[in-house]
Protein backbone atom coordinates (compact mmCIF):
# COMPACT_ATOMS: atom_id res chain seq x y z
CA UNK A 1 99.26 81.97 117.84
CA UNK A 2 96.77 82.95 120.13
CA UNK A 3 93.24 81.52 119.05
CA UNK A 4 90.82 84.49 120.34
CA UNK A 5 93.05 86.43 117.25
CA UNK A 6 92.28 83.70 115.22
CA UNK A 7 88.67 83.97 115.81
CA UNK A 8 88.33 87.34 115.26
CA UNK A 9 89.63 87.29 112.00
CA UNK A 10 87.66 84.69 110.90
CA UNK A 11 84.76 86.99 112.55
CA UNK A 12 85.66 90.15 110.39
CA UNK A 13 86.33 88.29 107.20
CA UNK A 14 83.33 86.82 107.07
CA UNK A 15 81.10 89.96 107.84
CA UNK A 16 83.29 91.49 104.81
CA UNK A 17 82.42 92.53 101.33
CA UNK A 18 85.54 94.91 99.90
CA UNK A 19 88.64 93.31 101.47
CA UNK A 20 92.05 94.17 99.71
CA UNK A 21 95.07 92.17 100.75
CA UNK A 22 98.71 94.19 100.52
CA UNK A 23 101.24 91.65 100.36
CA UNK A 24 105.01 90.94 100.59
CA UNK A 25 108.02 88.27 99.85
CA UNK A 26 106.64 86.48 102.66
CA UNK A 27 103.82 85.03 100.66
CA UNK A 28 105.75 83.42 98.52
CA UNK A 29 108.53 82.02 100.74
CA UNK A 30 105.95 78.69 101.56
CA UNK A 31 105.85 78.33 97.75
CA UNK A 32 109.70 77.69 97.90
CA UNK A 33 110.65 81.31 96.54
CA UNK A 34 113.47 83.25 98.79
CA UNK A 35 112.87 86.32 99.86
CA UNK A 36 115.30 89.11 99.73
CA UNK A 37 115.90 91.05 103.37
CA UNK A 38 115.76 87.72 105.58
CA UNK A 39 118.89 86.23 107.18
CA UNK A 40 119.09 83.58 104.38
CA UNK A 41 117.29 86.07 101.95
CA UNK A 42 119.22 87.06 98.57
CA UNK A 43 120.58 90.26 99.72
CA UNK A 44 122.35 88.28 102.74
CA UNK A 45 124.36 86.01 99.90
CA UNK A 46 127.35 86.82 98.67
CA UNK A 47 127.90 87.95 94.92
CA UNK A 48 130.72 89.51 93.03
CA UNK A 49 128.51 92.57 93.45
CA UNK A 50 125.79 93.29 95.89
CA UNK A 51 122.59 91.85 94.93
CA UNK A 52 120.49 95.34 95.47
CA UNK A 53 123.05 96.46 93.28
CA UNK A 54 122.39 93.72 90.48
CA UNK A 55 118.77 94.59 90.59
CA UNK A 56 119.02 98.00 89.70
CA UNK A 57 118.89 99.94 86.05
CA UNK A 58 121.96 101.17 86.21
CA UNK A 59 123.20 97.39 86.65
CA UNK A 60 121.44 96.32 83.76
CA UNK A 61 122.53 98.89 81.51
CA UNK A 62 126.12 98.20 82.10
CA UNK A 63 126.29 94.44 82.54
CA UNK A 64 123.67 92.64 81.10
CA UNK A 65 125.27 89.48 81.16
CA UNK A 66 126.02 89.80 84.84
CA UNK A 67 122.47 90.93 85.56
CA UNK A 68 120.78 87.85 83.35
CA UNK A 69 123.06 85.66 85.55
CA UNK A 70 121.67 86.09 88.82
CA UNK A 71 117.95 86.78 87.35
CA UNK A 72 117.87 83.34 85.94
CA UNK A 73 120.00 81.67 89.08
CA UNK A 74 117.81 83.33 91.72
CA UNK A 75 114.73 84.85 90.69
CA UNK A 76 113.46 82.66 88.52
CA UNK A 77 112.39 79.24 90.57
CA UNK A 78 110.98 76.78 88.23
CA UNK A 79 108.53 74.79 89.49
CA UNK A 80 106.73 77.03 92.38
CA UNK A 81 102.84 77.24 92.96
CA UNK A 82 100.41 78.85 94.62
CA UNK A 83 100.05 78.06 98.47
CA UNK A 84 97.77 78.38 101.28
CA UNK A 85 97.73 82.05 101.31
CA UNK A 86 97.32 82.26 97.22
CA UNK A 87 94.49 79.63 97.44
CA UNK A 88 92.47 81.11 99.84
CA UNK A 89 92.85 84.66 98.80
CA UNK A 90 91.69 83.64 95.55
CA UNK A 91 88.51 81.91 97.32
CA UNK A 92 87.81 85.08 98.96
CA UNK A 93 87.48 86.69 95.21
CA UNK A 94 85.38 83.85 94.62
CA UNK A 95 83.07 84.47 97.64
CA UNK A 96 82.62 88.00 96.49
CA UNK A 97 84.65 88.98 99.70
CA UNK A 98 87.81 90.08 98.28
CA UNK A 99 87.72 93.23 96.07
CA UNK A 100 91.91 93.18 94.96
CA UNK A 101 95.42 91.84 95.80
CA UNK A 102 97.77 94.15 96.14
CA UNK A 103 101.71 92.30 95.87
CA UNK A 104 105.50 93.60 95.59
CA UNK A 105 105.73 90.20 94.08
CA UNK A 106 106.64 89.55 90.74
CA UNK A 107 106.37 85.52 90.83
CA UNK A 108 102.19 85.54 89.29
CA UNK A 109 101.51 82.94 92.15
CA UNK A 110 98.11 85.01 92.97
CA UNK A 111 96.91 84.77 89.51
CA UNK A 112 98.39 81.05 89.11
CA UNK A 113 95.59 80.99 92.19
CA UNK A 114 92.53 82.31 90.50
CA UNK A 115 92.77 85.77 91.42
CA UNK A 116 91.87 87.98 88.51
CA UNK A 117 92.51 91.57 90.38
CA UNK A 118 96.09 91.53 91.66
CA UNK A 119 97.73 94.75 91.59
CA UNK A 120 101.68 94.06 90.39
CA UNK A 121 103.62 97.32 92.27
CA UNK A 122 107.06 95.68 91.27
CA UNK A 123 106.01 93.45 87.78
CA UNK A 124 106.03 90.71 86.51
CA UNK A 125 108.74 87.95 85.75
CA UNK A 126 106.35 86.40 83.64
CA UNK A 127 106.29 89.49 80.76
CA UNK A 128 109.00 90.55 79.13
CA UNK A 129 109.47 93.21 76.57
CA UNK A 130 112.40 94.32 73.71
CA UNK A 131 113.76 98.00 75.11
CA UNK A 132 113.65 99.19 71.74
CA UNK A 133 111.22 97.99 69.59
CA UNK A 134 108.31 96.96 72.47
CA UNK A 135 107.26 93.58 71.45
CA UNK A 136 106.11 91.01 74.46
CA UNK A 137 107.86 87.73 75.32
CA UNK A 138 107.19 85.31 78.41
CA UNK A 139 109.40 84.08 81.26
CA UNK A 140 110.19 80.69 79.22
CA UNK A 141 111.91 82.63 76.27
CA UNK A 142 114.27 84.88 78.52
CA UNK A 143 114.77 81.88 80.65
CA UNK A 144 115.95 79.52 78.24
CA UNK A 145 118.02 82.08 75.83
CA UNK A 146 122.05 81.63 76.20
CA UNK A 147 123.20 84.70 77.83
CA UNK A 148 121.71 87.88 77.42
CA UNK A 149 118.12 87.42 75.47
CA UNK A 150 117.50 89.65 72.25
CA UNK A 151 114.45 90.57 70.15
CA UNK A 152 114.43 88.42 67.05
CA UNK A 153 112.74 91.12 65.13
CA UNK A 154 114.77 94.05 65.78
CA UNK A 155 117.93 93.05 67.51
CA UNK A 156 117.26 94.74 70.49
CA UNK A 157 117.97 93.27 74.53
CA UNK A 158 114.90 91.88 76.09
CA UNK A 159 114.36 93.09 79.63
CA UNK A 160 112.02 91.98 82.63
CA UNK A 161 108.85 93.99 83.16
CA UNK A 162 109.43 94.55 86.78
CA UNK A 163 110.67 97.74 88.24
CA UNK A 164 114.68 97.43 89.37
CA UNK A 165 116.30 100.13 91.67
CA UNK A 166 116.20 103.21 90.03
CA UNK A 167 112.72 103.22 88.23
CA UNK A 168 109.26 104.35 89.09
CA UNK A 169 106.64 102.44 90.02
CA UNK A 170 104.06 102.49 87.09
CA UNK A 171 101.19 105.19 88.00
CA UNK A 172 97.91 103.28 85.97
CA UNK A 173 99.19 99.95 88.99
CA UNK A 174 99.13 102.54 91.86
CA UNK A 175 96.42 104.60 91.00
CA UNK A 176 94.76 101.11 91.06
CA UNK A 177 96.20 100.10 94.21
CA UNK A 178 95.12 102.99 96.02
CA UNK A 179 91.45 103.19 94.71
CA UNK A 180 90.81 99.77 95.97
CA UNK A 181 92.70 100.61 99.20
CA UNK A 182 90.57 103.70 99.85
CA UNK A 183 87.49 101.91 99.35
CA UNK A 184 87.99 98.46 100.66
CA UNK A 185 85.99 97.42 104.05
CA UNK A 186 89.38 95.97 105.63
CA UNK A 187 92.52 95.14 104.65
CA UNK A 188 94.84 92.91 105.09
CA UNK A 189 98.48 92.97 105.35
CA UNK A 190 100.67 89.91 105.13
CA UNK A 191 104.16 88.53 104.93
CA UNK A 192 105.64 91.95 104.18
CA UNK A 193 107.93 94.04 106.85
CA UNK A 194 106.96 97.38 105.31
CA UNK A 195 110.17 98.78 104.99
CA UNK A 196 110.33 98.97 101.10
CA UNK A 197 108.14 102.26 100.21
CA UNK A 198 107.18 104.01 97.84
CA UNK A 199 104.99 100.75 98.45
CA UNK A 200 104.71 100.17 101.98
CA UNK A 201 103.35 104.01 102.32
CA UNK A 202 99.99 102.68 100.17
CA UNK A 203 98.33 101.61 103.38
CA UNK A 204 98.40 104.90 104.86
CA UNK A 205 95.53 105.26 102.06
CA UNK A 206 93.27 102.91 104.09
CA UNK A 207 90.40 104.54 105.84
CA UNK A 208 88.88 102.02 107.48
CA UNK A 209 88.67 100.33 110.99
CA UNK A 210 89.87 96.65 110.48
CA UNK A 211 93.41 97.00 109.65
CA UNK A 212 95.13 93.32 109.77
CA UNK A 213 98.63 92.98 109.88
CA UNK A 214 100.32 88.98 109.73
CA UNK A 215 103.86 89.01 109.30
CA UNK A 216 106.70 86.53 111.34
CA UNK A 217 108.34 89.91 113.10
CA UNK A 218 106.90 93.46 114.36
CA UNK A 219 106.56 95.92 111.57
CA UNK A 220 106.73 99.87 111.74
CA UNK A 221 103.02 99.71 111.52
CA UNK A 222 101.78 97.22 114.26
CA UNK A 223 100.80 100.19 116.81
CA UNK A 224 98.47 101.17 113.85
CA UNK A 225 96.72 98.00 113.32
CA UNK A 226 93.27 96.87 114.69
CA UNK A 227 94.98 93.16 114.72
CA UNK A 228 98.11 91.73 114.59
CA UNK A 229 99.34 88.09 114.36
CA UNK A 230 103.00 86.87 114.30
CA UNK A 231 103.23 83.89 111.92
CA UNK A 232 103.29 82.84 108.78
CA UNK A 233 100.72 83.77 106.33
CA UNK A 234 99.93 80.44 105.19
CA UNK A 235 99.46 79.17 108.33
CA UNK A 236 97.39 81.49 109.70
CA UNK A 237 94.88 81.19 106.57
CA UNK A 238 94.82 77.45 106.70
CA UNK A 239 93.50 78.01 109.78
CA UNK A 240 90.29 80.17 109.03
């Protein structure tokens, strides 16, 4: 990690008012939490069915069980908090640096952090809702249900609020997203391989000069950046 780069991020972020930080999997894999499209990530494991097939609505529709199997034995990892990378993000809020997080996450590490304006593209584990009547439940009551978890007021299935293959992303999250992408002063990419759009196509919305991209390998998007930094996100923020 070469230290001039280093520097100069330090440089930019502290000369900064309206940063946004777009981030992936990879800021949550020093928290303990796999990620999927790495050579021990979940889609390299073997299932009875392919796990970007589990994750899908389709999947869910037609085998709940199945689905609520590998939800609680792989997405859900008890125990994980915020790291480096969550910390200082949410310092950077604090500061009055950092204008919004924008994650394809859906563990809630950022706002286990501090940070109040995270923008969830994919959802959150943590919420829950009944398909057919609406009514909210939290990651602890689908987690600890037997099987597949139903609404006690109406008898319909519980799902995840995240968005599985085969949905939209919510428009309200991306018109969010986008705003604070448009208008931020830099922005900072980390621990995400942009591959995965429609989500990885939001920082084409950035019109600024200071375009930061940390991630472990090359992205599609490194000839675009003002900076790049192989490494791991944590890391590299510990280090600033």
């Amino acid at each position: 990690m070469e230290e001039d780069k280093i520097a100069r991020l330090k440089s930019w972020i502290d000369e900064s008012r309206s940063i946004v930080f777009f981030g992936g999997a990879g800021v949550s894999t020093e928290s303990g939490i796999p990620d999927f499209r790495s050579a021990d990530g979940l889609y390299a494991q073997k299932y009875a069915y392919p796990p970007e097939e589990i994750v899908s609505h389709d999947f869910l529709r037609r085998y709940p069980a199945e689905f609520y199997r590998f939800y609680r034995d792989k997405l859900i990892v008890k125990g994980a908090k915020p790291n480096a990378a969550h910390l200082y993000l949410a310092r950077l809020e604090r500061e009055g640096r950092l204008s919004a997080v924008v994650t394809q996450n859906i563990d809630g590490l950022h706002q286990a952090a501090g940070s109040r304006t995270v923008y969830e593209l994919h959802g959150s584990l943590l919420r829950n809702y009944c398909v057919k009547c609406g009514e909210r439940y939290d990651g602890d009551y689908v987690q600890d249900a037997e099987d597949i978890p139903y609404c006690p007021k109406c008898g319909g299935m519980i799902r995840p609020d995240v968005v599985l293959y085969g949905e939209g992303l919510d428009g309200n999250v991306i018109a969010g997203a986008v705003s604070a992408i448009r208008h931020a002063d830099m922005l900072i990419v980390g621990g995400t391989s942009l591959v995965v759009y429609p989500a990885a196509g939001l920082i084409n919305y950035y019109r600024g000069h200071r375009l930061v991209l940390i991630n472990l390998s090359s992205t599609p998007y490194d000839s675009e950046a003002d900076l790049v930094i192989h490494g791991k996100i944590g890391e590299v923020f510990s280090r600033l």
